[in-house]
PDB file of N, CA and C in Angstrom:
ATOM      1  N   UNK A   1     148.032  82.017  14.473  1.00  0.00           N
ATOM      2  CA  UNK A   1     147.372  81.034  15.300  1.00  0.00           C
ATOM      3  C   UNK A   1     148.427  80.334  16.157  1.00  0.00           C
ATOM      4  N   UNK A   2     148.256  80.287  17.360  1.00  0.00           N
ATOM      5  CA  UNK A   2     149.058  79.450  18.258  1.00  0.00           C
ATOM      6  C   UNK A   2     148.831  77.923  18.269  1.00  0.00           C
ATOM      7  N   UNK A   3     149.230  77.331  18.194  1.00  0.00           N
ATOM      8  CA  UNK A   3     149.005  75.603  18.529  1.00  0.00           C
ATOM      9  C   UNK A   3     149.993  75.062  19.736  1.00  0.00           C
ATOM     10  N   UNK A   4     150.167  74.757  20.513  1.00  0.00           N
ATOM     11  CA  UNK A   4     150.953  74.115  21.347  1.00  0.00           C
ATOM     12  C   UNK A   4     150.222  73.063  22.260  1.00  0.00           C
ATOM     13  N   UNK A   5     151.223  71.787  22.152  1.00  0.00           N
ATOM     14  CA  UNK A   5     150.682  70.507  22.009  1.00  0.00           C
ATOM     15  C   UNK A   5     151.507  70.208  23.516  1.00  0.00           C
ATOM     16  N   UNK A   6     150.294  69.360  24.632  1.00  0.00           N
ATOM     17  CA  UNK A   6     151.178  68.434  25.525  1.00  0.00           C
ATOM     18  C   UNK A   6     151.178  67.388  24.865  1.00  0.00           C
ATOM     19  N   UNK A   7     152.380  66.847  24.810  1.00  0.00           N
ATOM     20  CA  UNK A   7     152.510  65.421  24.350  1.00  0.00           C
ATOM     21  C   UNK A   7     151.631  63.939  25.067  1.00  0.00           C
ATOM     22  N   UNK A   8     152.075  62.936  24.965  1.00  0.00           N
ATOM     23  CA  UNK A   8     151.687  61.394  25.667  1.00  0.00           C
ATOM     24  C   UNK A   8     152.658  61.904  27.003  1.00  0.00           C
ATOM     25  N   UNK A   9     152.166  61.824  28.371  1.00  0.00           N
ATOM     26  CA  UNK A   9     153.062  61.084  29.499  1.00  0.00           C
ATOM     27  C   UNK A   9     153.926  60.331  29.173  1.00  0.00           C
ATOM     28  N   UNK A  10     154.949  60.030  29.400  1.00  0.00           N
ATOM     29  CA  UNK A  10     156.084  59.209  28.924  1.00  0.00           C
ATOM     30  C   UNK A  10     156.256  58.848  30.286  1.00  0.00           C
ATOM     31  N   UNK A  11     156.083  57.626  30.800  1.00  0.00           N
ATOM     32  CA  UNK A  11     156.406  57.049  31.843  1.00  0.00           C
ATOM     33  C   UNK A  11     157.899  56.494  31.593  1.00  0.00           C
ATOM     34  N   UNK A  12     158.945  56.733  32.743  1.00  0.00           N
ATOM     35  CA  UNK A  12     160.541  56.763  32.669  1.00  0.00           C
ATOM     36  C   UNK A  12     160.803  55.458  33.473  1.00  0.00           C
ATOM     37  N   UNK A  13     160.344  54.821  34.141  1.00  0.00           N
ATOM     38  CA  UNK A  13     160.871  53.821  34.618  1.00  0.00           C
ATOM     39  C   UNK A  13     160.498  52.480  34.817  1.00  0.00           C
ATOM     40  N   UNK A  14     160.539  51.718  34.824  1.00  0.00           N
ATOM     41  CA  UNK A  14     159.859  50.274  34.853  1.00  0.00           C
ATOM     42  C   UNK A  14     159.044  49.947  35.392  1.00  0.00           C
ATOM     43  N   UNK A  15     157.630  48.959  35.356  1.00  0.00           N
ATOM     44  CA  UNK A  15     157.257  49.278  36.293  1.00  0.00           C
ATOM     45  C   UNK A  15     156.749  47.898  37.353  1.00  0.00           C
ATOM     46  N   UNK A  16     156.425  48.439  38.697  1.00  0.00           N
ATOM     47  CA  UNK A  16     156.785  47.217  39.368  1.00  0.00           C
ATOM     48  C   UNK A  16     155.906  45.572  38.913  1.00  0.00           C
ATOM     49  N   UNK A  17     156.088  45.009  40.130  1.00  0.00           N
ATOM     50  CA  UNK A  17     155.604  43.681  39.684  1.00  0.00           C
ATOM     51  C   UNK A  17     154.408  43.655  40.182  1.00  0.00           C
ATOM     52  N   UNK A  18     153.277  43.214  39.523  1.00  0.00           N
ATOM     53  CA  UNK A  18     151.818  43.181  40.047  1.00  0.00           C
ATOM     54  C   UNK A  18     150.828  43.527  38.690  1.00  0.00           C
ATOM     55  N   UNK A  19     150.045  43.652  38.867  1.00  0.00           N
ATOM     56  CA  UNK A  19     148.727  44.063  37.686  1.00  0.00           C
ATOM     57  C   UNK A  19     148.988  45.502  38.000  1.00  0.00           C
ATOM     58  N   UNK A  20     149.460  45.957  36.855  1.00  0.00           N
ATOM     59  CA  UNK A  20     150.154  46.930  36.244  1.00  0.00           C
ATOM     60  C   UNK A  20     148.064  48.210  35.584  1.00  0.00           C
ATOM     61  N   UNK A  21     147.775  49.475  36.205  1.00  0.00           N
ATOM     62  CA  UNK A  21     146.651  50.112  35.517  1.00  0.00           C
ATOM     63  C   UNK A  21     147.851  51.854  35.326  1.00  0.00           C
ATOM     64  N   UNK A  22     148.416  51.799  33.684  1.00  0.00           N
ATOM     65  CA  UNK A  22     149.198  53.007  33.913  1.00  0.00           C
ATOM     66  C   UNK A  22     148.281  54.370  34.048  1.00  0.00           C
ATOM     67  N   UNK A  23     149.382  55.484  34.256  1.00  0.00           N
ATOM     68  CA  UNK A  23     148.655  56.676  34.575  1.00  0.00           C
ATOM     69  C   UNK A  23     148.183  56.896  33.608  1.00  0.00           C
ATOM     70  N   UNK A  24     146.783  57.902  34.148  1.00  0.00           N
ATOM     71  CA  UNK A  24     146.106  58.679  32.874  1.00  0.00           C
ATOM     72  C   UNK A  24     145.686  59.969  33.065  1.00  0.00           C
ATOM     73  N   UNK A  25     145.567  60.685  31.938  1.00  0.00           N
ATOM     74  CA  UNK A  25     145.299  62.222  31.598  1.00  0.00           C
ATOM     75  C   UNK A  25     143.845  62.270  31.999  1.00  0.00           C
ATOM     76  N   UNK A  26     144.012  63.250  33.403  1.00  0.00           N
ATOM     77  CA  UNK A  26     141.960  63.674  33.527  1.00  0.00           C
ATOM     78  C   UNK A  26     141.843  64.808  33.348  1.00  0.00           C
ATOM     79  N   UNK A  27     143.121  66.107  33.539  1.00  0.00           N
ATOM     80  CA  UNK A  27     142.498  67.437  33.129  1.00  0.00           C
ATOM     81  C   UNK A  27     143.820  68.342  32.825  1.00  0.00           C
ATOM     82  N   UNK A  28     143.800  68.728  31.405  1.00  0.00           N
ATOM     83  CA  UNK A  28     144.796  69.405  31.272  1.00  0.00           C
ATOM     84  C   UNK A  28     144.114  70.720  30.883  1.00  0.00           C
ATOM     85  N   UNK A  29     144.757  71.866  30.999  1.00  0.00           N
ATOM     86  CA  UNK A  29     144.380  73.066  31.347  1.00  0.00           C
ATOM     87  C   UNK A  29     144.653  73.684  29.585  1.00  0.00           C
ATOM     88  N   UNK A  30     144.378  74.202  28.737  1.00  0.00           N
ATOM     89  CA  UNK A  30     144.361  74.716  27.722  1.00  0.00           C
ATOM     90  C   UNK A  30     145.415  75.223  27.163  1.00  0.00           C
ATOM     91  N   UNK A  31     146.433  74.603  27.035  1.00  0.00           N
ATOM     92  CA  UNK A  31     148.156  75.076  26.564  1.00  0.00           C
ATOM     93  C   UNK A  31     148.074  76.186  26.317  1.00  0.00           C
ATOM     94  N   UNK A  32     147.070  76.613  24.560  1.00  0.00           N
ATOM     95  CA  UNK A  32     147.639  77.690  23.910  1.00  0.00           C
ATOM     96  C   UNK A  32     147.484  78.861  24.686  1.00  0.00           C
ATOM     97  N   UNK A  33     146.953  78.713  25.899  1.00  0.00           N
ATOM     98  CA  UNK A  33     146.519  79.754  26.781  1.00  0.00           C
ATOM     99  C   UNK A  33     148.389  80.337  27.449  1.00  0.00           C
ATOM    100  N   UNK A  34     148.956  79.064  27.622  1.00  0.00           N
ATOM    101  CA  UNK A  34     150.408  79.142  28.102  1.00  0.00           C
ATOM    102  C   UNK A  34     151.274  80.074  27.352  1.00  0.00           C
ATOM    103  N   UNK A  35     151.487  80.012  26.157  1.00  0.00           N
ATOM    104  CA  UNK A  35     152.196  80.454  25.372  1.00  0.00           C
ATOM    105  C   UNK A  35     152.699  81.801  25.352  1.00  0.00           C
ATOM    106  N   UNK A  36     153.749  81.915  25.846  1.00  0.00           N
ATOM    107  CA  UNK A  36     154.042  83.409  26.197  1.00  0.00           C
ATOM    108  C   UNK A  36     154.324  84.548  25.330  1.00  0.00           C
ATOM    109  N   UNK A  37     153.298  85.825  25.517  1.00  0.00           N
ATOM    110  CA  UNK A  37     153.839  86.616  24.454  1.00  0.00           C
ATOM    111  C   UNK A  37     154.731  87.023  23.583  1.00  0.00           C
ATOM    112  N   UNK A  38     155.894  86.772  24.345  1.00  0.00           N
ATOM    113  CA  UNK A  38     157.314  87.579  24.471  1.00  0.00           C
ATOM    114  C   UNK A  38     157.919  86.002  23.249  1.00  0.00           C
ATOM    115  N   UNK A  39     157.504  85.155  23.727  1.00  0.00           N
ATOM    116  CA  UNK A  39     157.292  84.412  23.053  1.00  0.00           C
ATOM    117  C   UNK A  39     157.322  84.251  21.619  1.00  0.00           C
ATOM    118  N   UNK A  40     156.017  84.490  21.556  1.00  0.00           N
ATOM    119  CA  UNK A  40     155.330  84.531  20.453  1.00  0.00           C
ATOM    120  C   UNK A  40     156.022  85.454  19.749  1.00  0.00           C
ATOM    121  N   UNK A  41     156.550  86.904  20.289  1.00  0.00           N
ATOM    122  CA  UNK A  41     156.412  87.840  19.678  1.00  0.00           C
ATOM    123  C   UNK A  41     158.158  87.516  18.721  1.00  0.00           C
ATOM    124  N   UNK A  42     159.123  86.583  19.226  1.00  0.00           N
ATOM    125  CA  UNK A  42     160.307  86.160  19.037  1.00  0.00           C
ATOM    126  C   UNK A  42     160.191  84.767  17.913  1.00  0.00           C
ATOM    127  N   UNK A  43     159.121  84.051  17.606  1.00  0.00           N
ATOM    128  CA  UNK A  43     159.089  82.576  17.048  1.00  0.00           C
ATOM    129  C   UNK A  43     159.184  82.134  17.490  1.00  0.00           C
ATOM    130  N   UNK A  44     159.355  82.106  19.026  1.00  0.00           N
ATOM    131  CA  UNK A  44     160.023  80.850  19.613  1.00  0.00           C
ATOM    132  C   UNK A  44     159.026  79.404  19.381  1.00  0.00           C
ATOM    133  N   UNK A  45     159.718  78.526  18.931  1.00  0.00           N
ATOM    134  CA  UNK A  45     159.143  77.119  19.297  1.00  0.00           C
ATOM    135  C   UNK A  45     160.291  76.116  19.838  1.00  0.00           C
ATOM    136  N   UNK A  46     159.340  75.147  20.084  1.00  0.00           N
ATOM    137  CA  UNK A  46     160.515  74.009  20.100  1.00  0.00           C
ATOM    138  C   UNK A  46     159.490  73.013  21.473  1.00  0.00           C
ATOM    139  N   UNK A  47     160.260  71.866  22.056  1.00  0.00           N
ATOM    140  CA  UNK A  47     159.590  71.011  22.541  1.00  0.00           C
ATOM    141  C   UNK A  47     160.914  70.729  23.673  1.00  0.00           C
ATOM    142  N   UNK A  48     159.989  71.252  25.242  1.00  0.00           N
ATOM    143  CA  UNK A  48     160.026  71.126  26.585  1.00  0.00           C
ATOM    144  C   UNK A  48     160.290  69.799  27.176  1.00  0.00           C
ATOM    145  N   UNK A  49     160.945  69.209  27.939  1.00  0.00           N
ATOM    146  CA  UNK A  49     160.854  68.069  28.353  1.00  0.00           C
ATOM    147  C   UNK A  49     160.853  67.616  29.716  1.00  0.00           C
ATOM    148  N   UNK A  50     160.445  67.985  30.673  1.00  0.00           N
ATOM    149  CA  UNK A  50     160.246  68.070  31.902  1.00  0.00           C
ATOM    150  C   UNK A  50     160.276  66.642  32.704  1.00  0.00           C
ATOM    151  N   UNK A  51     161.425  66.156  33.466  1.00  0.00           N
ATOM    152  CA  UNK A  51     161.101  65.162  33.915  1.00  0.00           C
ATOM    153  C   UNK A  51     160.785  65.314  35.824  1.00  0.00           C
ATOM    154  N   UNK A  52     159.564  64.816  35.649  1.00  0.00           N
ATOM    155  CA  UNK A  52     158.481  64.941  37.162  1.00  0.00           C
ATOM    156  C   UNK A  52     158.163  63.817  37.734  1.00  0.00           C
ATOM    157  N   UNK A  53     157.820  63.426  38.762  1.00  0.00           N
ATOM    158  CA  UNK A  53     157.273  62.579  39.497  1.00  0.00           C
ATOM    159  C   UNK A  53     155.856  62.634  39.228  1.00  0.00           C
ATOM    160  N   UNK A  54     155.350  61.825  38.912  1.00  0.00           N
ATOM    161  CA  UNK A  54     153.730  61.518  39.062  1.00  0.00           C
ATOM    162  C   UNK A  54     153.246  60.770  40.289  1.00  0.00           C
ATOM    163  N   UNK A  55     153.082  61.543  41.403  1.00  0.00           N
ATOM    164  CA  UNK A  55     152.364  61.366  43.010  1.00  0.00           C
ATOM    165  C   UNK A  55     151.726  60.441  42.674  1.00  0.00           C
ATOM    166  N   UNK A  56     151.367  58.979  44.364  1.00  0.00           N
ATOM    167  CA  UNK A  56     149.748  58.353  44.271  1.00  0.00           C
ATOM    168  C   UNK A  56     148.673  59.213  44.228  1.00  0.00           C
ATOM    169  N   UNK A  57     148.787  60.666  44.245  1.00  0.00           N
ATOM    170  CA  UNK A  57     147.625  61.491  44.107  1.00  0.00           C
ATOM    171  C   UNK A  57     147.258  61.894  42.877  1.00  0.00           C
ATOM    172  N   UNK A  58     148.261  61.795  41.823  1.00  0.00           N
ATOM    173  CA  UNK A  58     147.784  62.196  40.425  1.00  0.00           C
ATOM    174  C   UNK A  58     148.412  63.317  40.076  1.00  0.00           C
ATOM    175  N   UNK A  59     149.184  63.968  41.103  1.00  0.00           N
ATOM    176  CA  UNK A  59     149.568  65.855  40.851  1.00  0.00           C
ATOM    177  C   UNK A  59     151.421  65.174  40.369  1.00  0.00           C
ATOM    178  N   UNK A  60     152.062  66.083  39.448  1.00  0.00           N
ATOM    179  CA  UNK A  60     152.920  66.086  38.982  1.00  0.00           C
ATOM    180  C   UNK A  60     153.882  66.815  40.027  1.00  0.00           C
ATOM    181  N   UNK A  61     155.083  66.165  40.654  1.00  0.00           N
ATOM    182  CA  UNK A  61     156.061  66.448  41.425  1.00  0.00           C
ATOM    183  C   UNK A  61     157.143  66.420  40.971  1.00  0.00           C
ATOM    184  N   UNK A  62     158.149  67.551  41.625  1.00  0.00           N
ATOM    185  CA  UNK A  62     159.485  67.511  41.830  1.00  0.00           C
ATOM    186  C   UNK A  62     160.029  67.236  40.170  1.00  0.00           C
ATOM    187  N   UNK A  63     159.192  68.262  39.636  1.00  0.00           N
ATOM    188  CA  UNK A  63     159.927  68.801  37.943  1.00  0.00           C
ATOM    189  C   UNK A  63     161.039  69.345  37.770  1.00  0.00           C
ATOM    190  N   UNK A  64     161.972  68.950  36.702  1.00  0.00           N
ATOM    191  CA  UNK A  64     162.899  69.603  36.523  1.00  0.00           C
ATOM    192  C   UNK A  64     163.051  69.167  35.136  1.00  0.00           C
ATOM    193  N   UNK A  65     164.239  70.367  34.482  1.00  0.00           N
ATOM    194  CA  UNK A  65     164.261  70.576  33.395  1.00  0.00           C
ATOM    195  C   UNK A  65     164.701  69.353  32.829  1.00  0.00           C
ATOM    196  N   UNK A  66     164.000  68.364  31.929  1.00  0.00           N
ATOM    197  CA  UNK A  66     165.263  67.222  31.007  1.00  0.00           C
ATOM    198  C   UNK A  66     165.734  67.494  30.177  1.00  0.00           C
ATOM    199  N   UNK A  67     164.958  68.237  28.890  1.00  0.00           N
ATOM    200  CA  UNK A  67     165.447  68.884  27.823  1.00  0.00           C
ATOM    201  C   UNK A  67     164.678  70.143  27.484  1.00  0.00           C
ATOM    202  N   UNK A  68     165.652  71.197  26.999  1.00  0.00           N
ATOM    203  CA  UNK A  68     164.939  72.824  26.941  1.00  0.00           C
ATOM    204  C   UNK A  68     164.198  72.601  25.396  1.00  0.00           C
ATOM    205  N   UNK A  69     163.532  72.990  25.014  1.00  0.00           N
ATOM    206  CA  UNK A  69     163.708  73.560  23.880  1.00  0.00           C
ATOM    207  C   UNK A  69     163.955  74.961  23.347  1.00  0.00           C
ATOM    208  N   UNK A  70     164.798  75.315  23.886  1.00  0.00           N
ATOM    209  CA  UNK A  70     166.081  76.694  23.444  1.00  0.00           C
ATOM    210  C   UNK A  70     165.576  77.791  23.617  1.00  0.00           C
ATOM    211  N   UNK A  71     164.193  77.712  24.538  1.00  0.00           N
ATOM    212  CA  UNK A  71     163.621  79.112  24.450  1.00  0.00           C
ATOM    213  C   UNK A  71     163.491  78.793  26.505  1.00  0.00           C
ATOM    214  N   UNK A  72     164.440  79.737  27.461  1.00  0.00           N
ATOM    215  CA  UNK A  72     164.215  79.962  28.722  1.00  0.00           C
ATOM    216  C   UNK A  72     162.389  80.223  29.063  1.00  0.00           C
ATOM    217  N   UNK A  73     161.947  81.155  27.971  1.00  0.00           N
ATOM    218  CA  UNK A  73     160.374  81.707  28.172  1.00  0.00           C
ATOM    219  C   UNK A  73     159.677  80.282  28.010  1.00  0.00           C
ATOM    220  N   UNK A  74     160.267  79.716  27.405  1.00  0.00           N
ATOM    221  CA  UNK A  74     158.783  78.369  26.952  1.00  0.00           C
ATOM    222  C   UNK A  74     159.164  77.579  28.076  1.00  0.00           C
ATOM    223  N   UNK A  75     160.179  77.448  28.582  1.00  0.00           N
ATOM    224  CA  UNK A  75     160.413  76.077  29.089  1.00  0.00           C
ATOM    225  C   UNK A  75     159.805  76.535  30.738  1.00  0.00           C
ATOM    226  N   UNK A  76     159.880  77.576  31.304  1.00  0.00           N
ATOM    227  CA  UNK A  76     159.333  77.984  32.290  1.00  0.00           C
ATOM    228  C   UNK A  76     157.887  78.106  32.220  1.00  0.00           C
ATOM    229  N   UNK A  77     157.486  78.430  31.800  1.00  0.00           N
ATOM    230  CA  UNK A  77     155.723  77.950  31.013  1.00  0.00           C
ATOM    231  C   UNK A  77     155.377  77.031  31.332  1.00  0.00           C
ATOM    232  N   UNK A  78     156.098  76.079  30.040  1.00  0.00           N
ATOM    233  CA  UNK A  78     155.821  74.329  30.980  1.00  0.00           C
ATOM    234  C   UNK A  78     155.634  73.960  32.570  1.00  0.00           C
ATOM    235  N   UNK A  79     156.594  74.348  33.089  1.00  0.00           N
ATOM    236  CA  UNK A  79     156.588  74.311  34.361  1.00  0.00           C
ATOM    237  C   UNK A  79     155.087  74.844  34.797  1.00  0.00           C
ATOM    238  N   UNK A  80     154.730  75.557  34.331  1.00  0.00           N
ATOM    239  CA  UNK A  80     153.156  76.313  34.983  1.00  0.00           C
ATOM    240  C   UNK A  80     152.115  75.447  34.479  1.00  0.00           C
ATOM    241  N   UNK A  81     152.193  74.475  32.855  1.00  0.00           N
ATOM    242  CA  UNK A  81     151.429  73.597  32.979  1.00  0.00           C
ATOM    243  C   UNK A  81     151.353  72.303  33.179  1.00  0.00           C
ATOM    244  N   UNK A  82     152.649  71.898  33.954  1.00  0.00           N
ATOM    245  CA  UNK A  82     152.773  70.769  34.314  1.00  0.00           C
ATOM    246  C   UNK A  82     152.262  70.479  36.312  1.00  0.00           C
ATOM    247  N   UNK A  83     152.133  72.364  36.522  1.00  0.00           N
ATOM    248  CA  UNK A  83     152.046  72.292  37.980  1.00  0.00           C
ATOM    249  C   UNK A  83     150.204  72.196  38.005  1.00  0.00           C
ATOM    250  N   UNK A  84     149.661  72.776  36.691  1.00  0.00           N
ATOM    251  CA  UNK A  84     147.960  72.775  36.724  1.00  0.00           C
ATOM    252  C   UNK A  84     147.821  71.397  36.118  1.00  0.00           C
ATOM    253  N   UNK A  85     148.139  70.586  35.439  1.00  0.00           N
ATOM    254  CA  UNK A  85     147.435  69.511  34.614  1.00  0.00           C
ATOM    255  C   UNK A  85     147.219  68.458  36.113  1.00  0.00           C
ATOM    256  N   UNK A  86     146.230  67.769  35.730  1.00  0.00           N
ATOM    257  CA  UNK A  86     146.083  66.616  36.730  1.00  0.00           C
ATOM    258  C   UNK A  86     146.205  65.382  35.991  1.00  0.00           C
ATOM    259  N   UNK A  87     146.084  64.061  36.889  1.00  0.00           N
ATOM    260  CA  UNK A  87     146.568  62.940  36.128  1.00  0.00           C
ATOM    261  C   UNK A  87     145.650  62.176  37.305  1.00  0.00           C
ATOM    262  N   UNK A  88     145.459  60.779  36.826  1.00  0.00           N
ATOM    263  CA  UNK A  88     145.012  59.718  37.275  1.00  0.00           C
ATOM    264  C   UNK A  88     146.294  58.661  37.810  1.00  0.00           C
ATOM    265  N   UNK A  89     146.515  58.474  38.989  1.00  0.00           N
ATOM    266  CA  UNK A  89     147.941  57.906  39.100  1.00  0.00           C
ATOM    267  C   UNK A  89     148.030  56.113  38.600  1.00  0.00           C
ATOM    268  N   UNK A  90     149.656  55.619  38.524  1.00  0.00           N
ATOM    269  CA  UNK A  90     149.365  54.074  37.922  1.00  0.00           C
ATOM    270  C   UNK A  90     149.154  53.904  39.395  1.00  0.00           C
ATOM    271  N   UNK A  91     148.376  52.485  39.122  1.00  0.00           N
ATOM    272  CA  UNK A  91     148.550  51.731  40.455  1.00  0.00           C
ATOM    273  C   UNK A  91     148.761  50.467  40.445  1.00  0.00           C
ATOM    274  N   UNK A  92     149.447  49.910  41.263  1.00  0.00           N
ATOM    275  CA  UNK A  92     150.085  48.450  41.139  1.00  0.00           C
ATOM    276  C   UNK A  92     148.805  47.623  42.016  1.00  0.00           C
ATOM    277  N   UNK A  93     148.871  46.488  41.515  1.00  0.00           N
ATOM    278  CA  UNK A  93     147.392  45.742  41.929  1.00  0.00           C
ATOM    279  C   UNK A  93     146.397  46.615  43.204  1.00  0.00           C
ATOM    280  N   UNK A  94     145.880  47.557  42.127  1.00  0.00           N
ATOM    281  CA  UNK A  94     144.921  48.469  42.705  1.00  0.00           C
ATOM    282  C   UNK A  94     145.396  49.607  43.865  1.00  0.00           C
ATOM    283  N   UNK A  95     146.845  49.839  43.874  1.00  0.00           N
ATOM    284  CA  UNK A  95     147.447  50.728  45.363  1.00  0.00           C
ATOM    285  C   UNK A  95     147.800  51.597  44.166  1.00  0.00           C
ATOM    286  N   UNK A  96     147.303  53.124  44.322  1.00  0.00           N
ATOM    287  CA  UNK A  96     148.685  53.964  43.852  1.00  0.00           C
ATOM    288  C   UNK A  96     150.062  54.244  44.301  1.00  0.00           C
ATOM    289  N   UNK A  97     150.477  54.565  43.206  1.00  0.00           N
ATOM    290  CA  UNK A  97     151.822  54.079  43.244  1.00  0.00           C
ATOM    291  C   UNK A  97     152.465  55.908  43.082  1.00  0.00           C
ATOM    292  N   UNK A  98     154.054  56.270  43.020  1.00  0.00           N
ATOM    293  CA  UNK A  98     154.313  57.151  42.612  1.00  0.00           C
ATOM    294  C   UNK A  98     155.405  56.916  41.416  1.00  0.00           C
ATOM    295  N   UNK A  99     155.556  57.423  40.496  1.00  0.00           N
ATOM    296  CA  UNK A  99     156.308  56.901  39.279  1.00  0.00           C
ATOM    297  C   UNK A  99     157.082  58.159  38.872  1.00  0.00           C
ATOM    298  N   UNK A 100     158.191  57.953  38.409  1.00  0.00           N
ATOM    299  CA  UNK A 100     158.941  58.974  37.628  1.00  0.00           C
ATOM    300  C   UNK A 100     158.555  58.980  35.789  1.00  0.00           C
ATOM    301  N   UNK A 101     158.211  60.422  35.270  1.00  0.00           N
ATOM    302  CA  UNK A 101     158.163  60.389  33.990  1.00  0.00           C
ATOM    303  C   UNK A 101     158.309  61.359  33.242  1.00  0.00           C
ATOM    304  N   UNK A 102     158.418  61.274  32.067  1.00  0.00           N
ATOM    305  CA  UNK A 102     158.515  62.778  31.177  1.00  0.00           C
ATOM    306  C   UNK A 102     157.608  63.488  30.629  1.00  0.00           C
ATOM    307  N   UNK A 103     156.859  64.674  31.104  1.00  0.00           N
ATOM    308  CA  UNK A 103     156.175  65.287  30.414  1.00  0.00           C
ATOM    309  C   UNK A 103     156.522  66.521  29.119  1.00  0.00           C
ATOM    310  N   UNK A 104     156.457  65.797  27.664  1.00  0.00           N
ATOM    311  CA  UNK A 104     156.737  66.748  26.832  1.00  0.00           C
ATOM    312  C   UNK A 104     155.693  67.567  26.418  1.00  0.00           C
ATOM    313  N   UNK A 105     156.631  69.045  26.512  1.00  0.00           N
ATOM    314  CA  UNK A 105     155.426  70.128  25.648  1.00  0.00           C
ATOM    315  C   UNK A 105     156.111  70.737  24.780  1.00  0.00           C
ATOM    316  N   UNK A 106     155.249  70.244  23.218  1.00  0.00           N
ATOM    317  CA  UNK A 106     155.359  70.849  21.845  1.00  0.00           C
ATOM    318  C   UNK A 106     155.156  72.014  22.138  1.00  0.00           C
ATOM    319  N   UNK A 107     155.878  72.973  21.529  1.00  0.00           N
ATOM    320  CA  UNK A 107     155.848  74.485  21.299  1.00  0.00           C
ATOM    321  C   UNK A 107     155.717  75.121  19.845  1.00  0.00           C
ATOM    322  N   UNK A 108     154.353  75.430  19.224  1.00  0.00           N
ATOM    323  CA  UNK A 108     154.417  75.234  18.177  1.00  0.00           C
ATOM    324  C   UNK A 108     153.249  76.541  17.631  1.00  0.00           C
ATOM    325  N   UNK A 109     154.110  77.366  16.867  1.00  0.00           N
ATOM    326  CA  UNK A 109     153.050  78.764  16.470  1.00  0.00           C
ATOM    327  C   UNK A 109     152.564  78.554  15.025  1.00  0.00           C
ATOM    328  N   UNK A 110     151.701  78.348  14.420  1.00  0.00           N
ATOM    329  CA  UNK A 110     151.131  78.136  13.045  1.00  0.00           C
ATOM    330  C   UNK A 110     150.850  79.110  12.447  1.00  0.00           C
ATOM    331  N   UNK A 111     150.730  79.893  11.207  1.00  0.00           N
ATOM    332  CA  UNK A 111     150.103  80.555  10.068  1.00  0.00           C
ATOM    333  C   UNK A 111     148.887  80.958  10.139  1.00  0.00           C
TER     334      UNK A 111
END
């Protein structure tokens, strides 16, 4: 059985001054679907750490690697579901805003 988990958004930077509504999760696309054979077929697990921009539009920008988890196959993956997931952006007294943050993905094959 595959399990692989997106983590919480981890918002990375402070945030400005005003009535603060943070981002939120509206559609994430089905991980275990991600999980790459080659993958699988090796054990690989471990947990992705991608740090992206979260657009006033909600779409995840300008990703790059923060931390691997030791598998090149998983961590490029991520990248494919960090480019499909959508988000609800923060917005500072009602304006969206664009924010820097970390999206982690658990990599995790079960029994």
């Amino acid at each position: 059985m595959i399990v692989a988990l997106l983590l919480a958004l981890q918002v990375s930077a402070p945030a400005p001054a005003g009535q603060i509504t943070p981002p939120r999760q509206i559609y994430m696309p089905p991980i275990a679907s991600y999980y790459p054979p080659e993958a699988m077929a090796r054990d690989e697990q471990g947990t992705t750490r991608l740090k992206c921009v979260l657009d006033a539009t909600g779409r995840l920008v300008d990703c790059a690697l923060h931390s691997s988890s030791g598998s090149a196959t998983l961590d490029t993956a991520a990248f494919r579901i960090a480019q499909d997931a959508r988000y609800e952006p923060q917005r500072v007294d009602g304006t969206p805003v664009a924010i820097p943050a970390i999206l982690p993905v658990r990599w995790v094959l079960a029994d």
